[in-house]
N, C-alpha and C. Protein backbone atom coordinates (compact mmCIF):
# COMPACT_ATOMS: atom_id res chain seq x y z
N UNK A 1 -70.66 -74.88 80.96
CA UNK A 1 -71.50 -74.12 81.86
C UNK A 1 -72.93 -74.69 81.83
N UNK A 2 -73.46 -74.60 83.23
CA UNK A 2 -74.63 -75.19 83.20
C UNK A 2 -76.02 -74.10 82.56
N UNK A 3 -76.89 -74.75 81.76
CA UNK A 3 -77.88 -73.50 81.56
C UNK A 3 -79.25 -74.08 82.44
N UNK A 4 -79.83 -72.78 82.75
CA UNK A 4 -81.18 -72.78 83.26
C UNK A 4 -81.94 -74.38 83.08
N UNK A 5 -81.99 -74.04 81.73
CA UNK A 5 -83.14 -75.57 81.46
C UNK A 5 -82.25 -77.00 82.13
N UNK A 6 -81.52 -77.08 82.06
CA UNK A 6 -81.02 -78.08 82.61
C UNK A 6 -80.94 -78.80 84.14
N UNK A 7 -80.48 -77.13 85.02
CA UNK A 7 -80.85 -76.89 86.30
C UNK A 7 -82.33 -77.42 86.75
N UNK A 8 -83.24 -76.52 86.43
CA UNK A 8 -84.51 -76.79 86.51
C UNK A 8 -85.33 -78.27 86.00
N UNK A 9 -84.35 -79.02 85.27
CA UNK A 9 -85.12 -79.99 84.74
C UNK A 9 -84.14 -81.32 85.96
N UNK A 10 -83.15 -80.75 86.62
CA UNK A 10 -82.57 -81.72 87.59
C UNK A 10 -83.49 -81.68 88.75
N UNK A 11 -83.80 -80.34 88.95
CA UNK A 11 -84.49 -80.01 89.86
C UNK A 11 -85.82 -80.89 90.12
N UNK A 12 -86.70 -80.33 88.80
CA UNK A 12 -88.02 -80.95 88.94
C UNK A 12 -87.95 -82.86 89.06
N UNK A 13 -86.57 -83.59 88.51
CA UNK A 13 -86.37 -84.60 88.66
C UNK A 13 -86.31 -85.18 90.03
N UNK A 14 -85.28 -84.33 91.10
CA UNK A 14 -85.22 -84.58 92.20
C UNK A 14 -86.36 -84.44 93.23
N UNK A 15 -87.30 -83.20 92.74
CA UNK A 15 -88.49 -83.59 93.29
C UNK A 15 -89.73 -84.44 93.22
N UNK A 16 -89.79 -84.97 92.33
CA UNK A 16 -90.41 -85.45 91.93
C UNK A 16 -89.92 -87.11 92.21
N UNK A 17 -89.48 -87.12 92.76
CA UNK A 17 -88.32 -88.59 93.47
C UNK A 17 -89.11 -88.54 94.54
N UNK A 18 -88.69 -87.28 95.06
CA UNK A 18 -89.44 -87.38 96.51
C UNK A 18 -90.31 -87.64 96.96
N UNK A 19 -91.29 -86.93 95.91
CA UNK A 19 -92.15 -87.33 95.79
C UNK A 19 -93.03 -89.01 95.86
N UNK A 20 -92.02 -89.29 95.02
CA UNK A 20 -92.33 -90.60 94.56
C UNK A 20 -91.92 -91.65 95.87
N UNK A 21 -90.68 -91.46 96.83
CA UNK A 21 -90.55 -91.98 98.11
C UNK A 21 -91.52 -91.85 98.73
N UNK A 22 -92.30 -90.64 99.05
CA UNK A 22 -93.12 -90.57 99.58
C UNK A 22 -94.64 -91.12 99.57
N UNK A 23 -94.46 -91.41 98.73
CA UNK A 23 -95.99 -92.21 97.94
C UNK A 23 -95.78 -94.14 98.01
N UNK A 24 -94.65 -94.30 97.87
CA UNK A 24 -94.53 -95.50 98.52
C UNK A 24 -94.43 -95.52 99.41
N UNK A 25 -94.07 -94.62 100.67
CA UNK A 25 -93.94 -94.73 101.90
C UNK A 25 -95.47 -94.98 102.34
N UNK A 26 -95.83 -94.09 101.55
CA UNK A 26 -97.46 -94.07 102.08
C UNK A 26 -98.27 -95.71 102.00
N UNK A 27 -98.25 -95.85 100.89
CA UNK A 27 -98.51 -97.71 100.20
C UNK A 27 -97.74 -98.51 100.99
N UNK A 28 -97.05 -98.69 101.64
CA UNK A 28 -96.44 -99.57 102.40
C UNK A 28 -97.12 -99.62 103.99
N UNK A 29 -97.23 -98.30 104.25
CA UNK A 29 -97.78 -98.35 105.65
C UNK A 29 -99.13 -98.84 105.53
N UNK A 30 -99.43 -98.66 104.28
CA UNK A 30 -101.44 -98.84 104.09
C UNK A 30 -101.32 -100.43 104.23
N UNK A 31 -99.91 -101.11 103.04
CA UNK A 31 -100.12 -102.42 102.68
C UNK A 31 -99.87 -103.18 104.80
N UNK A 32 -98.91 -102.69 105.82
CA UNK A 32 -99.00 -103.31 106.74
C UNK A 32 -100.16 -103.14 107.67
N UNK A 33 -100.86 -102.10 107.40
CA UNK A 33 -102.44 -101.86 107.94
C UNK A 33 -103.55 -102.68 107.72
N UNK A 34 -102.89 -103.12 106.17
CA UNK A 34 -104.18 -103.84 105.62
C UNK A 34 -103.99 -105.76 106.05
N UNK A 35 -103.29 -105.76 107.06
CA UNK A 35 -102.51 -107.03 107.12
C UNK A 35 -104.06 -107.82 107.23
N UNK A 36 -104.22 -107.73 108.48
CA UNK A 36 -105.75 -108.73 109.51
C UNK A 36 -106.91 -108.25 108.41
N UNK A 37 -106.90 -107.06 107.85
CA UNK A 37 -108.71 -106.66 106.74
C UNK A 37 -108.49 -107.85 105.30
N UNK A 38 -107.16 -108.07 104.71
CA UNK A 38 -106.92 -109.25 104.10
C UNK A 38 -106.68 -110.66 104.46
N UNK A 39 -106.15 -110.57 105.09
CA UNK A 39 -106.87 -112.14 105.58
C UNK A 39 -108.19 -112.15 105.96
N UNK A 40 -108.93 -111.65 106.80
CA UNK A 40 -110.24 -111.74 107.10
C UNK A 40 -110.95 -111.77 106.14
N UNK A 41 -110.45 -111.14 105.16
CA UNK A 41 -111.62 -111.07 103.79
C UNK A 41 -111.77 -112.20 103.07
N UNK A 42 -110.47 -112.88 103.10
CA UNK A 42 -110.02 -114.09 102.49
C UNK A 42 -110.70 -115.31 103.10
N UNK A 43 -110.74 -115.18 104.23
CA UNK A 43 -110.64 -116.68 105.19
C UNK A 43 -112.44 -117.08 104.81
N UNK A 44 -113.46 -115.98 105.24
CA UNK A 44 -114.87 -116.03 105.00
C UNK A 44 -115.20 -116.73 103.37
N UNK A 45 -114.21 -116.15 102.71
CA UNK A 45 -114.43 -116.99 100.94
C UNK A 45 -113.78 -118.12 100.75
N UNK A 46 -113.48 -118.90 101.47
CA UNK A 46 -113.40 -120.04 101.52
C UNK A 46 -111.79 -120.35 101.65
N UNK A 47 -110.87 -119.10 101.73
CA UNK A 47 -109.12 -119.42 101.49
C UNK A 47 -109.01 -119.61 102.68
N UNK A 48 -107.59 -120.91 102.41
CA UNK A 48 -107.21 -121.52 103.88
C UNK A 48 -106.61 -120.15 103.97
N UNK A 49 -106.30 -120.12 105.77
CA UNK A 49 -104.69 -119.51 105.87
C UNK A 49 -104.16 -119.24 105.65
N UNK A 50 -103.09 -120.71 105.03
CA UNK A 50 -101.82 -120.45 104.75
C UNK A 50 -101.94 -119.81 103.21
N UNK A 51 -102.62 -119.65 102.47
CA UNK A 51 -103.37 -119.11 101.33
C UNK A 51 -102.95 -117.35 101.56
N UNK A 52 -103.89 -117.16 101.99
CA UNK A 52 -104.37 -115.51 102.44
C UNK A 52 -103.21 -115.35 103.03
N UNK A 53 -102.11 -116.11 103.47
CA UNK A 53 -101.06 -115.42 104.35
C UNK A 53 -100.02 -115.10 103.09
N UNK A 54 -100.02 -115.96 102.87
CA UNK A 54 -98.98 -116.23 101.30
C UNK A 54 -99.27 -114.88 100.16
N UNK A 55 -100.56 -114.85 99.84
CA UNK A 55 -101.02 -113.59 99.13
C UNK A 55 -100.67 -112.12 99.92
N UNK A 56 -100.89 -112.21 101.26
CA UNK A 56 -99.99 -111.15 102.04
C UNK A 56 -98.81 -111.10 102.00
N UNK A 57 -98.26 -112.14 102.14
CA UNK A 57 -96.45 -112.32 101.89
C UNK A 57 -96.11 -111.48 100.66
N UNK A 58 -97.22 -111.69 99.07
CA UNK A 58 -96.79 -111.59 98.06
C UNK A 58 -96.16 -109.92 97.87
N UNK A 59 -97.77 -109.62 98.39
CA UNK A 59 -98.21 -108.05 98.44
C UNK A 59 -97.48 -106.88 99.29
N UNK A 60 -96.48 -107.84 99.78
CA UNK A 60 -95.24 -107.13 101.36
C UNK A 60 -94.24 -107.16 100.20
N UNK A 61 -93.89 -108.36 99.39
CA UNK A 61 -92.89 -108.45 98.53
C UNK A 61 -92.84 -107.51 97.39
N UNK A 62 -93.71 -107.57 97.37
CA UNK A 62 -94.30 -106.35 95.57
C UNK A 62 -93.93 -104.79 96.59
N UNK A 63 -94.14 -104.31 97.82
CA UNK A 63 -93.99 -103.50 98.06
C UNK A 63 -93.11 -102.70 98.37
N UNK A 64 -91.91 -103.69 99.06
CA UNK A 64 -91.00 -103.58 99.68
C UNK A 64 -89.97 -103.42 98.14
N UNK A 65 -90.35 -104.16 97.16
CA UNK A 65 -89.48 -103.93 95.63
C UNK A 65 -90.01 -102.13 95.10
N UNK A 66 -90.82 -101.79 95.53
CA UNK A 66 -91.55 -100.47 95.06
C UNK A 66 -90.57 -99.24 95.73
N UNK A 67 -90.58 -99.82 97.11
CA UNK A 67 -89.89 -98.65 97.94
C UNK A 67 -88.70 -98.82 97.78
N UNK A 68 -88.09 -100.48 97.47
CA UNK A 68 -86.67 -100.02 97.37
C UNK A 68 -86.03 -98.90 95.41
N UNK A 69 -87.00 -99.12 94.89
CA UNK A 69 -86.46 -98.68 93.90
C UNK A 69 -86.98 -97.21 93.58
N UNK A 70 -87.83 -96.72 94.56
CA UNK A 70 -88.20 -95.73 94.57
C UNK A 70 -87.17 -94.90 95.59
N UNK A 71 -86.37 -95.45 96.59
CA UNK A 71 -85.24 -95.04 97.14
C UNK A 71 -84.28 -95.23 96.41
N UNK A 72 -84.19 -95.95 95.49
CA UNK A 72 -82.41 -95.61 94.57
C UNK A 72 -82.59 -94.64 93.72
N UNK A 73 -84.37 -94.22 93.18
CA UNK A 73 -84.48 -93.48 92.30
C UNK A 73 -84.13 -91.90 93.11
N UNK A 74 -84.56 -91.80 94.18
CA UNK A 74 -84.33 -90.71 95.11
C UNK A 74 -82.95 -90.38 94.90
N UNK A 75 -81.74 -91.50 95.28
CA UNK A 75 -80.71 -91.14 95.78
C UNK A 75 -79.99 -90.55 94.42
N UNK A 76 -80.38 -91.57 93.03
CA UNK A 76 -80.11 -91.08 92.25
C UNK A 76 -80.22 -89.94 92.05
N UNK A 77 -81.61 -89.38 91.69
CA UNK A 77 -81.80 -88.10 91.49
C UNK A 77 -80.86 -86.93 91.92
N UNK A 78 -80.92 -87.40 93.43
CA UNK A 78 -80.15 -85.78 94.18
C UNK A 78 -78.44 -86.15 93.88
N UNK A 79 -78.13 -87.10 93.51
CA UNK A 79 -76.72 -86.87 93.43
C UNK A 79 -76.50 -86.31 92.26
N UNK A 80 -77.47 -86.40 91.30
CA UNK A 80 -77.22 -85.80 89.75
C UNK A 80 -77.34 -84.10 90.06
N UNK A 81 -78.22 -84.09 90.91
CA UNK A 81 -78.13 -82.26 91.09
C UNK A 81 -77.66 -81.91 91.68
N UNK A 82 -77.44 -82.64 92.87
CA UNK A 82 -76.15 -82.01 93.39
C UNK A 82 -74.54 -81.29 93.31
N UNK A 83 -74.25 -82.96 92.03
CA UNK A 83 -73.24 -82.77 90.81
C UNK A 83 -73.75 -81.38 89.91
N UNK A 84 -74.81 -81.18 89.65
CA UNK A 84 -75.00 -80.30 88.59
C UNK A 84 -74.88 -78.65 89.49
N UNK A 85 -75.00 -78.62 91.23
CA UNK A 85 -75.25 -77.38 91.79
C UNK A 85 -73.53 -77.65 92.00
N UNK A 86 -72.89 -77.98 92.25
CA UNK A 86 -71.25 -78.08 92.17
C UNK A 86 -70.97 -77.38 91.07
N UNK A 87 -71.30 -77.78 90.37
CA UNK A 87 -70.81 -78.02 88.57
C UNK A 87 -70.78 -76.35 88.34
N UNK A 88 -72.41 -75.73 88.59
CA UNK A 88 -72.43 -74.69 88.46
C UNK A 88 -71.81 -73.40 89.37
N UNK A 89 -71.45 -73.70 90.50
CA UNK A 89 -70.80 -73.08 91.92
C UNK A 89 -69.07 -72.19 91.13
N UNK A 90 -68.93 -73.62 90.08
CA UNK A 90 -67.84 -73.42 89.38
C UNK A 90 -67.59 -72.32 88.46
């Protein structure tokens, strides 16, 4: 049988996922906003181009690894409580 603390501690897990999707969602849209304000910043200090583009490339790559693992952490989460709101239904 499932007890309280356990429930509640799936719980606060699964929100807190969401959370966490959501906060990379946010950083991702900032990082494709910030596309043209990074290069421009770059190009005036002396970086070629293909430089400042590449460091954008990096910073899309670092991000896109953030959100994807912040979405498995999501999916994870809710299937564990979900299993655990089954579990207890029982």
């Amino acid at each position: 049988m499932m007890d309280k603390v356990q429930m509640e501690m799936a719980k606060t897990l699964w929100e807190q996922s969401k959370a966490s999707v959501r906060q990379a969602q946010d950083a991702w849209t900032m990082v494709l906003k910030s596309q043209q304000t990074l290069l421009n910043s770059m190009r005036p200090a002396g970086a070629p181009f293909g430089l400042a583009a590449d460091q954008f490339e990096k910073l899309v790559k670092f991000q896109a690894e953030q959100q994807q693992a912040a979405v498995a952490f999501v999916e994870k989460m809710s299937a564990e409580y979900t299993k655990l709101l089954e579990q207890q239904k029982r």
